[in-house]
Protein backbone atom coordinates (compact mmCIF):
# COMPACT_ATOMS: atom_id res chain seq x y z
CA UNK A 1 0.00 0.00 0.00
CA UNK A 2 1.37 3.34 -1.43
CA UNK A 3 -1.56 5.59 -0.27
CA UNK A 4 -3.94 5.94 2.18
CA UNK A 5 -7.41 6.55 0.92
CA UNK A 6 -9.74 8.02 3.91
CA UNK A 7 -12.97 9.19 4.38
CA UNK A 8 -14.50 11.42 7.59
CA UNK A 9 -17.35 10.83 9.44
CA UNK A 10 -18.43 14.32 11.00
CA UNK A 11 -17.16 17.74 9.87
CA UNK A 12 -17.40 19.22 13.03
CA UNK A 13 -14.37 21.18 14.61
CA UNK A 14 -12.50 18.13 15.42
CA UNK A 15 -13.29 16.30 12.07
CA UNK A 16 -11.98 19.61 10.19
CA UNK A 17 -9.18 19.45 12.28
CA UNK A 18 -8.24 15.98 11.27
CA UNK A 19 -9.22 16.63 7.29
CA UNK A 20 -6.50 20.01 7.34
CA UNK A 21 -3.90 17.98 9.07
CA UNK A 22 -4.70 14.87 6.60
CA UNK A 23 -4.22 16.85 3.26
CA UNK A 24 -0.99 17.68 4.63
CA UNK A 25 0.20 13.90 4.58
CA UNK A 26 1.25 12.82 0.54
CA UNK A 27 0.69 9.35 1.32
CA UNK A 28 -3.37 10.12 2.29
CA UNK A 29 -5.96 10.74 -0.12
CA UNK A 30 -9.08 11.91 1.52
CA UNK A 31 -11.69 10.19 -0.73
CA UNK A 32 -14.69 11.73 1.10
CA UNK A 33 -16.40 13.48 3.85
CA UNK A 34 -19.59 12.90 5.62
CA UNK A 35 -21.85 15.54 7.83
CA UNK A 36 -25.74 15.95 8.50
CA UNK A 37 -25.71 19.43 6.95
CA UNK A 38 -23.37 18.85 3.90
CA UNK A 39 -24.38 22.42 1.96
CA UNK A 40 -22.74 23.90 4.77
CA UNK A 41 -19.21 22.33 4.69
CA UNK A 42 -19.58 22.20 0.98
CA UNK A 43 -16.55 25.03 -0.03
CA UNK A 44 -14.65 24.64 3.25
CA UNK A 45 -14.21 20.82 1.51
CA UNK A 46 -13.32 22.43 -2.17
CA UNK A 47 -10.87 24.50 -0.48
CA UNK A 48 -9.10 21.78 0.78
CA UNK A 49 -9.41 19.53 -2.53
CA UNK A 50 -11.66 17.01 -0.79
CA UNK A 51 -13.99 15.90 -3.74
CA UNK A 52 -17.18 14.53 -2.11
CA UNK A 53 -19.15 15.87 0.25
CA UNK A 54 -21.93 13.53 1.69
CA UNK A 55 -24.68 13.16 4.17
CA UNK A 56 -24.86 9.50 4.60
CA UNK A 57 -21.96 7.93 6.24
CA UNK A 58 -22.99 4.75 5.38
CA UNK A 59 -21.41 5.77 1.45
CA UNK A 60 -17.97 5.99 3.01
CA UNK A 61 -18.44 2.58 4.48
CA UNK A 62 -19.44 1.13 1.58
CA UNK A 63 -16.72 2.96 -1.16
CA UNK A 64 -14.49 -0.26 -1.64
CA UNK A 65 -12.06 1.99 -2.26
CA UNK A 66 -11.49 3.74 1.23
CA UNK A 67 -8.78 1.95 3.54
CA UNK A 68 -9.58 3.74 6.76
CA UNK A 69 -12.09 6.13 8.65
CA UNK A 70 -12.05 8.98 11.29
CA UNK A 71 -15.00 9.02 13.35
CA UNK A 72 -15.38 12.15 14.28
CA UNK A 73 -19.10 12.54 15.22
CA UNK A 74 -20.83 13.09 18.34
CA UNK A 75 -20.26 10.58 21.18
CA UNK A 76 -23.16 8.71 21.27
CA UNK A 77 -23.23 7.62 17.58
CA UNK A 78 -19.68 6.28 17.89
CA UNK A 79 -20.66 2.63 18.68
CA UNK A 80 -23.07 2.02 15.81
CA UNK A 81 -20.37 3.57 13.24
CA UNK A 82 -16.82 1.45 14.62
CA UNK A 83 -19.14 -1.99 14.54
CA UNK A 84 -20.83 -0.77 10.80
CA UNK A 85 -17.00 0.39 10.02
CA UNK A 86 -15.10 -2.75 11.44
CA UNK A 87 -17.47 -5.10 9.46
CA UNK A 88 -16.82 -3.27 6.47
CA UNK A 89 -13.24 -3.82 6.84
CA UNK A 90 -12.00 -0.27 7.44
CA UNK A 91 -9.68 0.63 9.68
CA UNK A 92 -10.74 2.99 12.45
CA UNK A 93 -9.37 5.74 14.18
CA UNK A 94 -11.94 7.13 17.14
CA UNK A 95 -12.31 10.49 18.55
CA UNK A 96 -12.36 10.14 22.45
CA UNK A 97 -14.49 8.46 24.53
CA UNK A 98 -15.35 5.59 22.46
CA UNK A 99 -18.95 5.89 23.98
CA UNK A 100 -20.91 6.60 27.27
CA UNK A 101 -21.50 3.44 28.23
CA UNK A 102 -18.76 0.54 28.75
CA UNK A 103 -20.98 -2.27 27.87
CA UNK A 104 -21.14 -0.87 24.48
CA UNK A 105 -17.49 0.30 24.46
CA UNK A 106 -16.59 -3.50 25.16
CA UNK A 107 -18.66 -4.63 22.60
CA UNK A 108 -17.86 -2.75 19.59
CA UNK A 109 -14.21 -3.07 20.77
CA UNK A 110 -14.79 -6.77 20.61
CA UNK A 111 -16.40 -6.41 16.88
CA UNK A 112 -13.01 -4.37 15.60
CA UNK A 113 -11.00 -7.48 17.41
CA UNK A 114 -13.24 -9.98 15.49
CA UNK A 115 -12.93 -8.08 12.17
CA UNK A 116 -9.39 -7.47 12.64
CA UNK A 117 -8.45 -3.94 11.73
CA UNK A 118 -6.77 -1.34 13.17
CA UNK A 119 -8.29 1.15 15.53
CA UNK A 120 -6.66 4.08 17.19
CA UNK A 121 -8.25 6.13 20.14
CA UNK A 122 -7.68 10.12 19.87
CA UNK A 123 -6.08 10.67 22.77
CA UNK A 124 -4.05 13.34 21.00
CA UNK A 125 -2.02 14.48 24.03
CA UNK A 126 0.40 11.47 24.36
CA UNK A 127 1.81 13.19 21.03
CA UNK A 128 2.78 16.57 23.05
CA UNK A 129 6.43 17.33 22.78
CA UNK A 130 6.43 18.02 26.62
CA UNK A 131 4.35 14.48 27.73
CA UNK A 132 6.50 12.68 25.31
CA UNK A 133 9.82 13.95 26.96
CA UNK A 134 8.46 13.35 30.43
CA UNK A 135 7.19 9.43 29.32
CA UNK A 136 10.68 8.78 28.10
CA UNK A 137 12.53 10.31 30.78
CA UNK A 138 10.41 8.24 33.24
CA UNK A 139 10.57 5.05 30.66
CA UNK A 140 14.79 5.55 31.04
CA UNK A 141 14.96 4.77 34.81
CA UNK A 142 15.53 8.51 35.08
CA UNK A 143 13.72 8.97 38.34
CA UNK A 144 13.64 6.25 39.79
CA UNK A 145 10.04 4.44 40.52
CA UNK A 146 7.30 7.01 40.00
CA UNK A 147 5.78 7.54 43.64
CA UNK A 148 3.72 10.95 42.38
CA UNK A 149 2.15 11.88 39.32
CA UNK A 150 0.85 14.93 39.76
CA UNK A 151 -1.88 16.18 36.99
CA UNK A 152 -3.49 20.17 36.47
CA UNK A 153 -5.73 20.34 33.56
CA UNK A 154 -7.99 23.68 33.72
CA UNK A 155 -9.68 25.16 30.37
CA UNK A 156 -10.08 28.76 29.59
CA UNK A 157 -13.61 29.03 29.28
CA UNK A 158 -16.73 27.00 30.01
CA UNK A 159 -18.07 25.23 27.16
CA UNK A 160 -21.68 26.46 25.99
CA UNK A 161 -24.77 25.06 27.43
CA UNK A 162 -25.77 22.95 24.75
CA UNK A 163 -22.94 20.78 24.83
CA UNK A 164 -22.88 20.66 29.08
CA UNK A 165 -25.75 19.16 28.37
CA UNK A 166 -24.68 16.37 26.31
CA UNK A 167 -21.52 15.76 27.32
CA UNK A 168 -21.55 12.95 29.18
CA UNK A 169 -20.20 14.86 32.22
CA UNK A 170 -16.70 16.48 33.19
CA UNK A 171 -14.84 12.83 33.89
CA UNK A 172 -15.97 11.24 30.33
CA UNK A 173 -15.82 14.72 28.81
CA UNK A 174 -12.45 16.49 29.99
CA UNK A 175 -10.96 14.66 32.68
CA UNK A 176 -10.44 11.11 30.45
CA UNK A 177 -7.34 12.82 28.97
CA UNK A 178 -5.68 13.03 32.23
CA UNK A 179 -6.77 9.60 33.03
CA UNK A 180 -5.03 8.59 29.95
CA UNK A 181 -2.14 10.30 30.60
CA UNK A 182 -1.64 9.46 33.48
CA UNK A 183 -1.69 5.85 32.83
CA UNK A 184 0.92 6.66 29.96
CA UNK A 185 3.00 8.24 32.19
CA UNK A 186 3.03 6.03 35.06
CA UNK A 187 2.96 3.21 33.09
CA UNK A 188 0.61 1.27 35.41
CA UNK A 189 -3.14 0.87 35.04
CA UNK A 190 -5.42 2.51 37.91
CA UNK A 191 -6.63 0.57 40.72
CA UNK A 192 -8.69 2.62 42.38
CA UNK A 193 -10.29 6.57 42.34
CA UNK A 194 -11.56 9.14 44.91
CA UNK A 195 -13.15 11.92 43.31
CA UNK A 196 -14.61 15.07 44.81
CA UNK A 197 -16.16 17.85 42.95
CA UNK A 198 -18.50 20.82 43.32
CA UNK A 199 -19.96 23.54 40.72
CA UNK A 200 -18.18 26.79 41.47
CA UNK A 201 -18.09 28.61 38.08
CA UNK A 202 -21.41 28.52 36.62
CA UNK A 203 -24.20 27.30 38.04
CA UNK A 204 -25.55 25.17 34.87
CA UNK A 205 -23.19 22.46 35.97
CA UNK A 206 -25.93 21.80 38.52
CA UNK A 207 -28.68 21.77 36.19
CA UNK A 208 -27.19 18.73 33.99
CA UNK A 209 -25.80 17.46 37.31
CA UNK A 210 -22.25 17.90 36.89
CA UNK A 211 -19.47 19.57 38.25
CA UNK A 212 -16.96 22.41 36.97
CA UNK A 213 -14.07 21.78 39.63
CA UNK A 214 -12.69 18.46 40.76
CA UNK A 215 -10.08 16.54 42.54
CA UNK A 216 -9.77 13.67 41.46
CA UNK A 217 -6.92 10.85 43.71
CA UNK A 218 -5.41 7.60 41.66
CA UNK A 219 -4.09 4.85 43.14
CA UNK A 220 -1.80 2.55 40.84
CA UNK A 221 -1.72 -1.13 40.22
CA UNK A 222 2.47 -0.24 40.65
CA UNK A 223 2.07 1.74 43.86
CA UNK A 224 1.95 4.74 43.02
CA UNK A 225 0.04 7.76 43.70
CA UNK A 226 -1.79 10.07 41.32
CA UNK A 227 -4.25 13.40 42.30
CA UNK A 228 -5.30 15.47 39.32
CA UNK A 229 -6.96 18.89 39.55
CA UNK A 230 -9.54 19.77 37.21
CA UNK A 231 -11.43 23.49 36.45
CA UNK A 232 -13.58 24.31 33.59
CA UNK A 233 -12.71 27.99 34.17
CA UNK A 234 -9.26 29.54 34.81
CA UNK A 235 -9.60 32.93 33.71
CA UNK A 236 -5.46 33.39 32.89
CA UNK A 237 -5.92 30.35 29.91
CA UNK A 238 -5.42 27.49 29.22
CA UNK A 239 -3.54 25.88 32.14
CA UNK A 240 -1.64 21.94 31.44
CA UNK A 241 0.56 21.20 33.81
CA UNK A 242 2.45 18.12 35.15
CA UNK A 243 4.85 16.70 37.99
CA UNK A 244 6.37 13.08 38.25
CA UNK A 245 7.99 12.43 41.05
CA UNK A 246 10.25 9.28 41.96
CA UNK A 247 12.33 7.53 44.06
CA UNK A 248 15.56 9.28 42.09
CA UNK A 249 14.25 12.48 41.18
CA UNK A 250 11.22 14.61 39.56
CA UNK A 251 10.53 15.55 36.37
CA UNK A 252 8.15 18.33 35.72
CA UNK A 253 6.59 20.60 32.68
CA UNK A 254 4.98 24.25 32.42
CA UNK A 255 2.80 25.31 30.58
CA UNK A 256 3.40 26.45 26.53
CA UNK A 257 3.19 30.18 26.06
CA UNK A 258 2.90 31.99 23.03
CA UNK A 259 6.78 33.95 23.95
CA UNK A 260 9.05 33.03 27.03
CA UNK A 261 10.00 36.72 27.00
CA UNK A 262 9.71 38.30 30.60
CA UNK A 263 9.80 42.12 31.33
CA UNK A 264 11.16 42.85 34.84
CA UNK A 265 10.75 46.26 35.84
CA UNK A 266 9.95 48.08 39.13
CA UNK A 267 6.44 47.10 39.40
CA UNK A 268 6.92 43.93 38.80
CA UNK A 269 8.10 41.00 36.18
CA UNK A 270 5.27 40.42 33.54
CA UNK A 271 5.36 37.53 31.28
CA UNK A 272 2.54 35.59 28.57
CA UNK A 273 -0.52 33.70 29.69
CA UNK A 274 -0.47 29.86 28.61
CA UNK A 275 -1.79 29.65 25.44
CA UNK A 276 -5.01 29.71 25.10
CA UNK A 277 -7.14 26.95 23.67
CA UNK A 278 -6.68 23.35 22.87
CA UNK A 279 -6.22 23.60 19.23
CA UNK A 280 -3.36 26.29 20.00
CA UNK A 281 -1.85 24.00 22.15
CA UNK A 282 -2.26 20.74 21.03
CA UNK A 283 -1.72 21.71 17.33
CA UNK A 284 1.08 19.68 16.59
CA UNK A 285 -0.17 17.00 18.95
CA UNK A 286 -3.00 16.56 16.42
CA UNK A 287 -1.20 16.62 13.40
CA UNK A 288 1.37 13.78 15.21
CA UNK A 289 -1.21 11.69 16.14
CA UNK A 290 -2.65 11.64 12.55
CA UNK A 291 1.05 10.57 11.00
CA UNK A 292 0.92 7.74 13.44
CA UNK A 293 -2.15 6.25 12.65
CA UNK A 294 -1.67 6.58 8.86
CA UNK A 295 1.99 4.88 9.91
CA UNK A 296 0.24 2.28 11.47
CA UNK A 297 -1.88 1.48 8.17
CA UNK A 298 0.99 1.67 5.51
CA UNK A 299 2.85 -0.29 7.03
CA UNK A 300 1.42 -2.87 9.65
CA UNK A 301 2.14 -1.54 12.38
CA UNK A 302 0.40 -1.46 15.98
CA UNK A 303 -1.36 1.43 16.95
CA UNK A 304 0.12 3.53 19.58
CA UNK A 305 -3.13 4.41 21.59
CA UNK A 306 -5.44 1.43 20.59
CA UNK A 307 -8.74 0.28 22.15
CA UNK A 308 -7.82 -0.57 25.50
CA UNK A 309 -6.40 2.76 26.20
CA UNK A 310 -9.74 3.85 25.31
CA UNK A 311 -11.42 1.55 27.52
CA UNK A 312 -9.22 2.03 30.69
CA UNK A 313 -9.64 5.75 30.38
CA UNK A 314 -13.44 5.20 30.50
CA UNK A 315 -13.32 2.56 33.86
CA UNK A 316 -11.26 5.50 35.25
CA UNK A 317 -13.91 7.93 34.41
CA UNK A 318 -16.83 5.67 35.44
CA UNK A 319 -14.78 5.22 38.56
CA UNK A 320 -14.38 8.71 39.54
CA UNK A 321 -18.68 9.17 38.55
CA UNK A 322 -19.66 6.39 41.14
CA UNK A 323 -17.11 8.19 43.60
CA UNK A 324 -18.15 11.79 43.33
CA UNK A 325 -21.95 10.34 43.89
CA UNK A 326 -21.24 8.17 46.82
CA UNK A 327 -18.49 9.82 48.30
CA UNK A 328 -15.71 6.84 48.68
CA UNK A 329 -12.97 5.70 47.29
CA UNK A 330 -13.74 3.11 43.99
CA UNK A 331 -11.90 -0.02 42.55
CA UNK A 332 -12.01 0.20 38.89
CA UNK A 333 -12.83 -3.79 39.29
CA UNK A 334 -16.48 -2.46 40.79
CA UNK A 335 -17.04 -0.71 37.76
CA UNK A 336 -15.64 -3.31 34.67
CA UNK A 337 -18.82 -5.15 33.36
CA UNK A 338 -18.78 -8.93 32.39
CA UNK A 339 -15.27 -9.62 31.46
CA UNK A 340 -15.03 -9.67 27.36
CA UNK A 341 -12.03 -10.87 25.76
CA UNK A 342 -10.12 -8.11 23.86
CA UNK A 343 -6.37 -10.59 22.99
């Protein structure tokens, strides 16, 4: 195989994302792209030279032609498309979280085993510059055995309303990237969560009964310790910070910011905010990501963030649910449903 040919399923901001980023690659030919209101995505897709525009997924699925898919529509229409996608023999790559429930995450998992192709999850951040340096360091015996991983994760502004609403909640919604990444950098799967949260920025948490502030405690099938801190509101931007700490040493990053110039003066020393978005600062996450998946298809290899990764993120997240709403510490083993074999 030469060429990757592709086609999108959603052409929402993350499946745009993905299609500018894919265009980019010479070895991927984006055959087609699916959305519910096609007119409206219609010259944003001639602009970047994709030449059909459909509302059906179903004709990407059944184009002999296409090698692979990006599912990039809402959450809860995820399951129906990997099992429809599997069967047809595409491979898959998977926005984050594969679905709301795990019952159905385990079983369309179960359908891409059975059908054997290749399915990445989009847990885009394990591609950052800075979490990459801090897996390796801790990978290289650098620090010794990881005793803390410490996790902040805060976004600049409260999502709208509309999409509180469905969601799934702050763990499934925001927090699963820290529970994947902090699995990837402990290297250990989670044993157990304590989560505590409240709704301190904006009220409509409540209504949709979630939270916008949360502490969330890991503990690790190695030992170790986690605690991750979680804000849907911190007014300076967009705030990703982490700490490992070992038996040898720590390892720690900042955040990215637009210019590491400082001005020190008399009143004071004034420096940049963190960048401010996600798609600022995980740009080149995305992009990486991408390469490795269409890596993975060209030439046989395994996917770096496969379905697994998606599922343990999820326990961790149902986990940390069952926690905040009964106030105890949870074993992920009280949330796994009947045991399906995955290989």
């Amino acid at each position: 195989m030469e060429t990757v040919k592709i086609g999108i399923i959603g052409a929402g901001r993350i499946g745009k994302l993905h299609a500018e980023n894919l265009v980019r690659i010479p070895q991927v030919e984006i055959r087609a792209i699916s959305d519910i209101f096609p007119d409206q995505i219609q010259s944003w897709a001639e602009s970047f030279g994709i030449p059909k525009v459909i509302k059906d997924y179903q004709d990407i699925l059944n184009d002999p032609e296409i090698d692979a898919v990006f599912i990039c529509s809402p959450t809860h229409t995820h399951v129906s498309v990997i099992t429809e996608a599997a069967k047809a023999g595409k491979h898959i790559f998977c926005e984050k979280p594969i679905s709301f429930d795990l019952e159905q995450t385990l079983q369309a998992l179960q359908v891409v085993q059975e059908c054997g192709v290749k399915f990445q999850t989009g847990f885009n951040r394990r591609f950052d510059h800075n979490f990459k340096q801090v897996r390796e360091i801790v990978e290289a015996g650098k620090i010794g055995e990881p005793y803390v991983i410490k996790i902040t994760s805060r976004d600049p502004e409260t999502p709208p309303s509309e999409y509180i609403k469905v969601s799934g909640g702050m763990f499934i919604d925001m927090s699963i990237h820290d529970f994947d990444i902090a699995r990837f950098l402990s290297g250990s799967d989670v044993e157990e969560v304590y989560a505590q949260g409240a709704v301190l920025v904006d009220p409509v948490f409540a209504e949709y009964g979630d939270v916008d502030t949360a502490i969330i405690s890991l503990k690790f099938k190695n030992g170790a310790l986690g605690i991750i801190d979680n804000s849907r509101k911190a007014v300076y931007g967009y705030d990703q910070r982490v700490e490992v700490f070992g038996s040898k040493g720590c390892v720690n990053i900042k955040n990215d910011l637009p210019s590491t110039a400082e001005v020190s003066t008399v009143d004071g020393v004034i420096a940049d905010k963190p960048k401010y978005f996600f798609l600022e600062r995980y740009r080149e996450a995305y992009v990486e990501e991408t390469k490795a998946f269409i890596d993975s298809v060209l030439y046989g290899k395994d996917v770096p963030v496969d379905g697994n990764d998606g599922l343990q993120a999820e326990l961790i997240a149902h986990a940390a649910k069952k926690s905040l709403v009964e106030g105890r510490p949870v074993k992920i083993a009280q949330v796994t449903p009947k045991e399906i074999n995955l290989g």
